[in-house]
PDB file of N, CA and C in Angstrom:
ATOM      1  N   UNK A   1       0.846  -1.171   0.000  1.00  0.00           N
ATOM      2  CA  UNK A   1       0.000   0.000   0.000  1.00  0.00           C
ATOM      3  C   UNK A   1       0.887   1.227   0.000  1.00  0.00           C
ATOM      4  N   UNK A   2       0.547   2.513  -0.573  1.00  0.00           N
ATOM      5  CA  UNK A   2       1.206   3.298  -0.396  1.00  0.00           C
ATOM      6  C   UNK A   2       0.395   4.257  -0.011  1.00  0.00           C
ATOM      7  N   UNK A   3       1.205   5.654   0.423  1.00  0.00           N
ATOM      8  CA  UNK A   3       0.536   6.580   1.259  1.00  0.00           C
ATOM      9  C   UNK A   3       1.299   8.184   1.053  1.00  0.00           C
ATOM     10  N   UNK A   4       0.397   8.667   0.892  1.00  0.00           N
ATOM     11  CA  UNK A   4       1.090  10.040   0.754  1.00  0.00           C
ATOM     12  C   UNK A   4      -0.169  11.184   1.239  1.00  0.00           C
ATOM     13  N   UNK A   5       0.738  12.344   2.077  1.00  0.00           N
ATOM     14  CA  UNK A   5      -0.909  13.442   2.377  1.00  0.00           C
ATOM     15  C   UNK A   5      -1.638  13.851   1.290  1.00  0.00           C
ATOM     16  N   UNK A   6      -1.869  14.702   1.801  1.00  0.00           N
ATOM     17  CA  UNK A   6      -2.157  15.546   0.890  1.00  0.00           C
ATOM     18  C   UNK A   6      -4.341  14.782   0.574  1.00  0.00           C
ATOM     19  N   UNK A   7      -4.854  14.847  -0.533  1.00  0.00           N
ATOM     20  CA  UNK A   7      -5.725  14.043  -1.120  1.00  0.00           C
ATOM     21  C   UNK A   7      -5.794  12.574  -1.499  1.00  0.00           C
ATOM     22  N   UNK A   8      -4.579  12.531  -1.660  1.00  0.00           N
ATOM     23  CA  UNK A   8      -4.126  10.979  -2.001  1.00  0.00           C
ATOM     24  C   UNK A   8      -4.569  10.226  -0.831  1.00  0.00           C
ATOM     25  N   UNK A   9      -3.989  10.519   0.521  1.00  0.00           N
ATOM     26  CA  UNK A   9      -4.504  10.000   1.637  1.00  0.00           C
ATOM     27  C   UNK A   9      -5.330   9.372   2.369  1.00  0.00           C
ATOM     28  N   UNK A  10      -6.757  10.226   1.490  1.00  0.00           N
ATOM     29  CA  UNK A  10      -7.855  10.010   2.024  1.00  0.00           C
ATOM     30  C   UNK A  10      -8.544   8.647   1.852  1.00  0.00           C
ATOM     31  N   UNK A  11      -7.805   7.954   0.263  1.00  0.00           N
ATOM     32  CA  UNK A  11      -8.577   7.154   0.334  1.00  0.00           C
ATOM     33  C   UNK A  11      -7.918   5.624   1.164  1.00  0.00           C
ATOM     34  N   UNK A  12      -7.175   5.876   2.262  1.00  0.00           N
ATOM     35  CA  UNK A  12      -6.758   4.829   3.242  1.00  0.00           C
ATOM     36  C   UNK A  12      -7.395   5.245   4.440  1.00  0.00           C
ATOM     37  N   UNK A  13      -8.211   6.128   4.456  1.00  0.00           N
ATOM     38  CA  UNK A  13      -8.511   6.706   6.000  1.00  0.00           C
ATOM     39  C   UNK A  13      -9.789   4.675   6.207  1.00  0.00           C
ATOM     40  N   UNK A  14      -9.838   4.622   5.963  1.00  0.00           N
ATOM     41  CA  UNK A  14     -10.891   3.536   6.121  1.00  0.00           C
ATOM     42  C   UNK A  14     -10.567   2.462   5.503  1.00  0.00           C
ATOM     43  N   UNK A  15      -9.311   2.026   5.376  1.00  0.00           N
ATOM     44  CA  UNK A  15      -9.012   0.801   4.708  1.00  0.00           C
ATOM     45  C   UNK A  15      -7.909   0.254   5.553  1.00  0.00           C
ATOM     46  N   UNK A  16      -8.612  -0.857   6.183  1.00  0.00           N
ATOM     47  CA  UNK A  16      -7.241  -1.509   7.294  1.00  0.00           C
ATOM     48  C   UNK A  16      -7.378  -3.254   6.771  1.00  0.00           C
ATOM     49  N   UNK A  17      -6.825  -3.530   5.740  1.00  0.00           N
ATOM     50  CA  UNK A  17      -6.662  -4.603   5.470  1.00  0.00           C
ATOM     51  C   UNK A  17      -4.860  -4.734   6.000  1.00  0.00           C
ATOM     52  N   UNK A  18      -4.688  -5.403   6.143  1.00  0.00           N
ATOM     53  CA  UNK A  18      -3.260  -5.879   6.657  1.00  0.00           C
ATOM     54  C   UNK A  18      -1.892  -6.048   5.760  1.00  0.00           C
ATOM     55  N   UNK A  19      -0.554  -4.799   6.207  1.00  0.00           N
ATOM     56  CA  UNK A  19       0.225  -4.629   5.331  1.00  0.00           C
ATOM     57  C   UNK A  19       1.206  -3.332   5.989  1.00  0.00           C
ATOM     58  N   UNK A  20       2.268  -3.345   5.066  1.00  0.00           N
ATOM     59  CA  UNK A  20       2.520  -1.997   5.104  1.00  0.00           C
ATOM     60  C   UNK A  20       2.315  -0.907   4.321  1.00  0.00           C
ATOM     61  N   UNK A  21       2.219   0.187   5.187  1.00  0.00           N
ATOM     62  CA  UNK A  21       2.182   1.484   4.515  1.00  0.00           C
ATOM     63  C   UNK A  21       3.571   1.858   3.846  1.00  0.00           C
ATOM     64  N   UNK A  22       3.698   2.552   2.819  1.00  0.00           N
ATOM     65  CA  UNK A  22       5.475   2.430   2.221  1.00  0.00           C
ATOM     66  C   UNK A  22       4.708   4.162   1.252  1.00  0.00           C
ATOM     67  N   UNK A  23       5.944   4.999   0.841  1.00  0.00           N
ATOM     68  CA  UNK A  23       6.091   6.079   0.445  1.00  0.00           C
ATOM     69  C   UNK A  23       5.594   6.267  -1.063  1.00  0.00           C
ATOM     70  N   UNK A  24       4.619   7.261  -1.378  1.00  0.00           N
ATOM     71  CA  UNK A  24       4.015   6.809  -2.856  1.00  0.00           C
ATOM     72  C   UNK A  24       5.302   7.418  -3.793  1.00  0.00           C
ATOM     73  N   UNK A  25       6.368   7.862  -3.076  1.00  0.00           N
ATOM     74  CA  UNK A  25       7.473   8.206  -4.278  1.00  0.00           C
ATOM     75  C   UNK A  25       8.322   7.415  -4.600  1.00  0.00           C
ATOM     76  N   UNK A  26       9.100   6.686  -3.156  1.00  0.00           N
ATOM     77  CA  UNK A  26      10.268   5.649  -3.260  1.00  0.00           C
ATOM     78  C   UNK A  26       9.792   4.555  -2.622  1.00  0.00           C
ATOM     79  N   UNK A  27       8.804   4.242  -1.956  1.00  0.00           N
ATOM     80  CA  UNK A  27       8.491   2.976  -2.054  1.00  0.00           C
ATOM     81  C   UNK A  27       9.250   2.419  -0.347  1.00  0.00           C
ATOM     82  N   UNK A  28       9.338   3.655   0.534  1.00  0.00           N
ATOM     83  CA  UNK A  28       9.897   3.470   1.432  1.00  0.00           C
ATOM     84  C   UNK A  28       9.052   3.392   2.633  1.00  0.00           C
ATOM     85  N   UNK A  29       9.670   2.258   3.505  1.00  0.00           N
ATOM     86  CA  UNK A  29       8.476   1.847   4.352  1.00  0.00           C
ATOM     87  C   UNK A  29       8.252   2.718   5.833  1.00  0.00           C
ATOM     88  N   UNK A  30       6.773   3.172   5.757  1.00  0.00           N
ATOM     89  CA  UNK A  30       6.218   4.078   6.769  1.00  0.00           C
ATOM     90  C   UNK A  30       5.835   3.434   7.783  1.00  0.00           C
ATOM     91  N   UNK A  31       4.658   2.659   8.086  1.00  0.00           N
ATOM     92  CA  UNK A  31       3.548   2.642   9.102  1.00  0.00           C
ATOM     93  C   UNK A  31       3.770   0.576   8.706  1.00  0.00           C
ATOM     94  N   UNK A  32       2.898   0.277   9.774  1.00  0.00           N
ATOM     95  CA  UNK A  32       2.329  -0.655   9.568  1.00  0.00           C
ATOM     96  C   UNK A  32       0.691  -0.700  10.271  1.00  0.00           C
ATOM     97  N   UNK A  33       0.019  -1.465   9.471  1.00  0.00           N
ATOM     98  CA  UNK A  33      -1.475  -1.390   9.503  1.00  0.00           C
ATOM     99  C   UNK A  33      -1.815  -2.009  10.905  1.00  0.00           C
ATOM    100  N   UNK A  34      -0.600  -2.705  11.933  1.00  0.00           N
ATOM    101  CA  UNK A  34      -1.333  -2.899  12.874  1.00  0.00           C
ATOM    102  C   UNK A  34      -1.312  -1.891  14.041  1.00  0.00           C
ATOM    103  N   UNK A  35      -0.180  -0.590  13.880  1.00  0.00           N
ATOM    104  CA  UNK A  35      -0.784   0.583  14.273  1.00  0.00           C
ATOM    105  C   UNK A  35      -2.296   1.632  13.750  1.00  0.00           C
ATOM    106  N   UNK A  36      -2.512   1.314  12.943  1.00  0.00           N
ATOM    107  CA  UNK A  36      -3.315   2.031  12.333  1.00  0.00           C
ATOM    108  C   UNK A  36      -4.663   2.116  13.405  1.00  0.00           C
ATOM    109  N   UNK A  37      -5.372   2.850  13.565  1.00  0.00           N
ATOM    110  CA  UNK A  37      -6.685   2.998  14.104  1.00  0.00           C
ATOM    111  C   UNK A  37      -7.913   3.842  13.127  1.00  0.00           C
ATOM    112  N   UNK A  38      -8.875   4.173  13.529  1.00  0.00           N
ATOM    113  CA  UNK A  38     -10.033   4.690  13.581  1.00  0.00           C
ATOM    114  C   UNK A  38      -9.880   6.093  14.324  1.00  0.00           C
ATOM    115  N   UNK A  39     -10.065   7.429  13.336  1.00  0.00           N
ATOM    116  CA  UNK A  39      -9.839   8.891  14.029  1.00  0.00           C
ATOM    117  C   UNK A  39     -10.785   9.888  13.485  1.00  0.00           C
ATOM    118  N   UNK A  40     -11.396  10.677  13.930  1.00  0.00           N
ATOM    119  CA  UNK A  40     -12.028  11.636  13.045  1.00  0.00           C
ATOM    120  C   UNK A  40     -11.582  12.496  12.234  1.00  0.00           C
ATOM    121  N   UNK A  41     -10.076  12.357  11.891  1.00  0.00           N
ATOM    122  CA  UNK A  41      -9.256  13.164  11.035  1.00  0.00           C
ATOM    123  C   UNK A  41      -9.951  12.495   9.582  1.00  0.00           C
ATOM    124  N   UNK A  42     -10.062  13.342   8.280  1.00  0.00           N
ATOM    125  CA  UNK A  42      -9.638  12.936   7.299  1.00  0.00           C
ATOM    126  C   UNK A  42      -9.212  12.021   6.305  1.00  0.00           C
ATOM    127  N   UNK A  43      -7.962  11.989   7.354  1.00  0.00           N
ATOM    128  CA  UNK A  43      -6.450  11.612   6.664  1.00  0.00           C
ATOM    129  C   UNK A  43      -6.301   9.730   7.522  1.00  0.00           C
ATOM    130  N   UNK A  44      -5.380   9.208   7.057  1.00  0.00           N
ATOM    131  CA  UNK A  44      -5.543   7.727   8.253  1.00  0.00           C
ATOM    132  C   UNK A  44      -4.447   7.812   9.371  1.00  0.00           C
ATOM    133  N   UNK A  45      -4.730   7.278  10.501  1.00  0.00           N
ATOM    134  CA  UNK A  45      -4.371   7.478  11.397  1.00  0.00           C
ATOM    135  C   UNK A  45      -3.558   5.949  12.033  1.00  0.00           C
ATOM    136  N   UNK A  46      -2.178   6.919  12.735  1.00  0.00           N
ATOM    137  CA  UNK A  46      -1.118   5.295  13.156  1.00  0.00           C
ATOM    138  C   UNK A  46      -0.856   6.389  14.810  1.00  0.00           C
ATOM    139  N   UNK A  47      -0.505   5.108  15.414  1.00  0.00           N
ATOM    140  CA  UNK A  47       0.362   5.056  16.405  1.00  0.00           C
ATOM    141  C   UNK A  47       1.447   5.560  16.383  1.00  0.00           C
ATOM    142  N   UNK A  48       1.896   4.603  16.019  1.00  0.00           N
ATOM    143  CA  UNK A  48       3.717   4.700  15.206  1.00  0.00           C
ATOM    144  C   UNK A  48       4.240   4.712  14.268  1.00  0.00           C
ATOM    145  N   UNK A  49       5.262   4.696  13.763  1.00  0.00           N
ATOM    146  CA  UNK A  49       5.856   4.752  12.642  1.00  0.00           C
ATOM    147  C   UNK A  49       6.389   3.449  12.571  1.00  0.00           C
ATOM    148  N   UNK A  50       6.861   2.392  11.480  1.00  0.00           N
ATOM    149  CA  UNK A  50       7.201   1.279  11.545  1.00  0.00           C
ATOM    150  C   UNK A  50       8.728   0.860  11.937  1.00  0.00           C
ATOM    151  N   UNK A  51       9.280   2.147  11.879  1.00  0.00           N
ATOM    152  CA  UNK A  51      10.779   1.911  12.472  1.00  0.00           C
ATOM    153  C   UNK A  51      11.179   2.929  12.725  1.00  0.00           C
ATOM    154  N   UNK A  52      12.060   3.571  13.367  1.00  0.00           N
ATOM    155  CA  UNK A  52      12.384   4.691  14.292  1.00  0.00           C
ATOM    156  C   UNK A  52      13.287   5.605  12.660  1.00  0.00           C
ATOM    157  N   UNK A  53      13.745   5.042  11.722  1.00  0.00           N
ATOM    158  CA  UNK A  53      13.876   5.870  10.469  1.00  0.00           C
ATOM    159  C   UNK A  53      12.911   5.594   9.121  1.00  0.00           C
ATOM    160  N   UNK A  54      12.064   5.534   9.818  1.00  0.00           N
ATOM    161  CA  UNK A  54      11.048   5.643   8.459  1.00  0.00           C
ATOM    162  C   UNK A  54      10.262   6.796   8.333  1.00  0.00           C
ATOM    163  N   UNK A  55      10.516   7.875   8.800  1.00  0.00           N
ATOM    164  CA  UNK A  55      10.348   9.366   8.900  1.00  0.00           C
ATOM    165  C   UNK A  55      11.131  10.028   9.513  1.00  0.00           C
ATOM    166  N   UNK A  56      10.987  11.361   8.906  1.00  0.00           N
ATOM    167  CA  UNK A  56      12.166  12.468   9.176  1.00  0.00           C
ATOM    168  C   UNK A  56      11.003  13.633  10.427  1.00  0.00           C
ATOM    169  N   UNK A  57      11.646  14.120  11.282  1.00  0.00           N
ATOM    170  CA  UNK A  57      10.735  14.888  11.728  1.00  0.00           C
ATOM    171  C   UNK A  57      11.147  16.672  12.609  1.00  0.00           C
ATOM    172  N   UNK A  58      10.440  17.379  12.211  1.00  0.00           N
ATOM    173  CA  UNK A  58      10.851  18.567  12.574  1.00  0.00           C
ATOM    174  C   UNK A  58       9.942  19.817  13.436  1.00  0.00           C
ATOM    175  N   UNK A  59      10.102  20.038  14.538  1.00  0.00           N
ATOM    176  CA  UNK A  59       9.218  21.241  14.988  1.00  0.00           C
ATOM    177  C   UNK A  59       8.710  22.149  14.241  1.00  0.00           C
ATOM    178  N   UNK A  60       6.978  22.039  13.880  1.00  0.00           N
ATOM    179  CA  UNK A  60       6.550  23.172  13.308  1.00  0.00           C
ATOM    180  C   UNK A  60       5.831  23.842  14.113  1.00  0.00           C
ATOM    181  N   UNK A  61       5.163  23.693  15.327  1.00  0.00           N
ATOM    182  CA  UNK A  61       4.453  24.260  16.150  1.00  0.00           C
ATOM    183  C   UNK A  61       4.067  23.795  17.565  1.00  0.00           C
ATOM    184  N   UNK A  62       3.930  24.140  18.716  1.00  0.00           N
ATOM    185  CA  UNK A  62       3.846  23.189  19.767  1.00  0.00           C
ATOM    186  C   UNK A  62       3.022  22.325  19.768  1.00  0.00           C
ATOM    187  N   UNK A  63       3.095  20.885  20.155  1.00  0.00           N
ATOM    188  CA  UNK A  63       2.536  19.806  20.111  1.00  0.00           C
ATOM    189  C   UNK A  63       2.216  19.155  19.081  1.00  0.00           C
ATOM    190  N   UNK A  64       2.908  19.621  17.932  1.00  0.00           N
ATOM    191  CA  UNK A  64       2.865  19.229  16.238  1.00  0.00           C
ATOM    192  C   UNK A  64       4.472  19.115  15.521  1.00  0.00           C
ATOM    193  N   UNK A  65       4.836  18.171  15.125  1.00  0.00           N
ATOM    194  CA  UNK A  65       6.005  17.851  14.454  1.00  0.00           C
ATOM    195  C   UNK A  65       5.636  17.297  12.984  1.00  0.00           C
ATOM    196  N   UNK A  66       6.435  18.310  11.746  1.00  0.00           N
ATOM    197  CA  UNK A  66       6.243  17.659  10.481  1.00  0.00           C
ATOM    198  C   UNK A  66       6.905  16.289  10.276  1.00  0.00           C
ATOM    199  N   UNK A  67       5.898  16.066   9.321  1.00  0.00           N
ATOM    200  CA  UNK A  67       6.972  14.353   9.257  1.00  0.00           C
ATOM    201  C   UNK A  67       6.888  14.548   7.568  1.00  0.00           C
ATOM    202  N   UNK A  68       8.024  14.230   7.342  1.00  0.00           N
ATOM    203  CA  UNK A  68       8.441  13.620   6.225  1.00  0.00           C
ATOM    204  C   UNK A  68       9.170  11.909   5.858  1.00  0.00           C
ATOM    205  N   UNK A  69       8.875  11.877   4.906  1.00  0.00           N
ATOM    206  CA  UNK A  69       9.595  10.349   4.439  1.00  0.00           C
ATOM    207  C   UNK A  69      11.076  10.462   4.655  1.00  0.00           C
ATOM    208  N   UNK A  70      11.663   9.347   5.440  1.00  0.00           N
ATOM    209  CA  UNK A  70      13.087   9.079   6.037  1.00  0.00           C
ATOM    210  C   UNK A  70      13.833   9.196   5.279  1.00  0.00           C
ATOM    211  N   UNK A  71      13.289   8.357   3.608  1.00  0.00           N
ATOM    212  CA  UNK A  71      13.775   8.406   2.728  1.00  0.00           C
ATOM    213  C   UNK A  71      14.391   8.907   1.749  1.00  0.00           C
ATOM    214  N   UNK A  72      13.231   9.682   1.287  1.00  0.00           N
ATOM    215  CA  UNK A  72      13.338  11.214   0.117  1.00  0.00           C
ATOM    216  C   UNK A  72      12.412  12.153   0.058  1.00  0.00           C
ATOM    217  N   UNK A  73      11.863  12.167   1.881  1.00  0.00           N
ATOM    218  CA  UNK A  73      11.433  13.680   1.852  1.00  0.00           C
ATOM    219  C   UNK A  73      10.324  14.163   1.436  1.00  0.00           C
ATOM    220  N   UNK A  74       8.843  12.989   1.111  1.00  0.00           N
ATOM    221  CA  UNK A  74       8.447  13.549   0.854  1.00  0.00           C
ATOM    222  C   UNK A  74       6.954  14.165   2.183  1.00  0.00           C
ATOM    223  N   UNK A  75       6.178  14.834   1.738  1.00  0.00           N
ATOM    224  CA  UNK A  75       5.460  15.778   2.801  1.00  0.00           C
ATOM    225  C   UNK A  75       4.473  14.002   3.095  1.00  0.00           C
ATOM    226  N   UNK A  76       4.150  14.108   4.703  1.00  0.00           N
ATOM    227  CA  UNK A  76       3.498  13.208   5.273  1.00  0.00           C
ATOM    228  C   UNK A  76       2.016  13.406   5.798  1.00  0.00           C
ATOM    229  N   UNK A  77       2.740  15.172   6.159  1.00  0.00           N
ATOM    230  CA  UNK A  77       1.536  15.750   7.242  1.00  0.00           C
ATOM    231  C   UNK A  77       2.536  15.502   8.478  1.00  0.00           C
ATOM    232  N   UNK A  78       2.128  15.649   9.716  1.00  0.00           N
ATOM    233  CA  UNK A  78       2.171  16.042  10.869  1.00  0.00           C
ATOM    234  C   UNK A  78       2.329  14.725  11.874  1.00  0.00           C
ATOM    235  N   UNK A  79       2.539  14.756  13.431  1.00  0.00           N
ATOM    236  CA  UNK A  79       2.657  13.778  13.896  1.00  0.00           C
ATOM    237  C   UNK A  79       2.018  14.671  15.435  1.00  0.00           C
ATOM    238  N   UNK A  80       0.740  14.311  15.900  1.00  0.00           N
ATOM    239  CA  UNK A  80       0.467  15.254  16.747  1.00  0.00           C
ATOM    240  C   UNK A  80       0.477  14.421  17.870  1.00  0.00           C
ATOM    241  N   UNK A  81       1.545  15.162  18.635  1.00  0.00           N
ATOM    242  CA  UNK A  81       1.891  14.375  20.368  1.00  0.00           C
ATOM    243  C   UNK A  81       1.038  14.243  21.483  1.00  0.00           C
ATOM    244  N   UNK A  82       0.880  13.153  22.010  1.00  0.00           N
ATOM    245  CA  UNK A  82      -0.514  13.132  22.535  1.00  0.00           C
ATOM    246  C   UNK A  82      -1.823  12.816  22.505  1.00  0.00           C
ATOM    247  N   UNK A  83      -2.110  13.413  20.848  1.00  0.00           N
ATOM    248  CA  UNK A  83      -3.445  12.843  20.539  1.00  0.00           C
ATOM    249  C   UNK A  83      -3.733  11.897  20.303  1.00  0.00           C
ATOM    250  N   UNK A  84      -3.548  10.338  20.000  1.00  0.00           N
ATOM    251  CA  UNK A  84      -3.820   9.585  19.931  1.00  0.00           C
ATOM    252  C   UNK A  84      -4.077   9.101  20.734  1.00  0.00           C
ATOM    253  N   UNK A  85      -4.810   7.341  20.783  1.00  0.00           N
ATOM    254  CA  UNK A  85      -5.110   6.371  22.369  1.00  0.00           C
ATOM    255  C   UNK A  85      -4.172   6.586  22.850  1.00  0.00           C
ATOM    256  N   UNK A  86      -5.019   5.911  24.499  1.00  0.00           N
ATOM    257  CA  UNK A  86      -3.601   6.164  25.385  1.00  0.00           C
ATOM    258  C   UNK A  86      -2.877   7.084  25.445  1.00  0.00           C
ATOM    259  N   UNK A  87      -2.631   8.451  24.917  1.00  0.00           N
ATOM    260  CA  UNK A  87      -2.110   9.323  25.008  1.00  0.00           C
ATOM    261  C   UNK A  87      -0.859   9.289  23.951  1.00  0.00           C
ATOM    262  N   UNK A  88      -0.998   8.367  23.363  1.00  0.00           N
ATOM    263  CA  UNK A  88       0.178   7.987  22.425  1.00  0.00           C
ATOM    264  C   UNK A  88       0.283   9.323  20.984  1.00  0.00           C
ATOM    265  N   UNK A  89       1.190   9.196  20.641  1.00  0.00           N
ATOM    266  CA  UNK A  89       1.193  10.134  19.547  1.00  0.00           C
ATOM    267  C   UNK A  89       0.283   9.470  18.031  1.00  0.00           C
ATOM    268  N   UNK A  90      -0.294  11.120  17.470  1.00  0.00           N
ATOM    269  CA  UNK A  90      -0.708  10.515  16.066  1.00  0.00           C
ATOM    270  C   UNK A  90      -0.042  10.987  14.831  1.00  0.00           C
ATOM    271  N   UNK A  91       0.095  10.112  14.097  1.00  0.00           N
ATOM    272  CA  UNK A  91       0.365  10.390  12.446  1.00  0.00           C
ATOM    273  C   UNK A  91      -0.520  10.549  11.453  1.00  0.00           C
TER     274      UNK A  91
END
């Protein structure tokens, strides 16, 4: 599966068949679907990221970090600290 923000996105917000999420440019691996949950965002929603370099990430505002692909950079959307279950962070 691949995944990218933006519009493209949307159409995984509701699709949790079992797999990984991987980068719609290089094919580089993001998420895995057994973080994934159910969110009123939009966009689809993870826990985690599937490995501690499978995104790049940078302060854009308090309690919000951009994420980009680890890989080659490309735009992810956001990683908002906190909001998720458990208090866990969301992507």
């Amino acid at each position: 599966m691949s995944f990218c923000a933006w519009k493209k996105g949307e159409k995984y917000r509701d699709h949790f068949d079992h797999g990984i999420y991987v980068c719609s440019k290089c094919d580089h691996p993001l998420f895995s679907s057994e973080t994934k949950y159910t969110h009123d965002s939009p966009w689809p929603a993870f826990t985690s990221t599937l490995r501690e370099d499978s995104v790049a990430k940078r302060e854009e505002k308090p309690g919000a970090l951009k994420v980009t692909c680890g890989s080659c950079g490309n735009g992810l959307g956001h990683e908002f600290i906190g909001d998720g279950p458990k208090g866990k962070s969301r992507f």
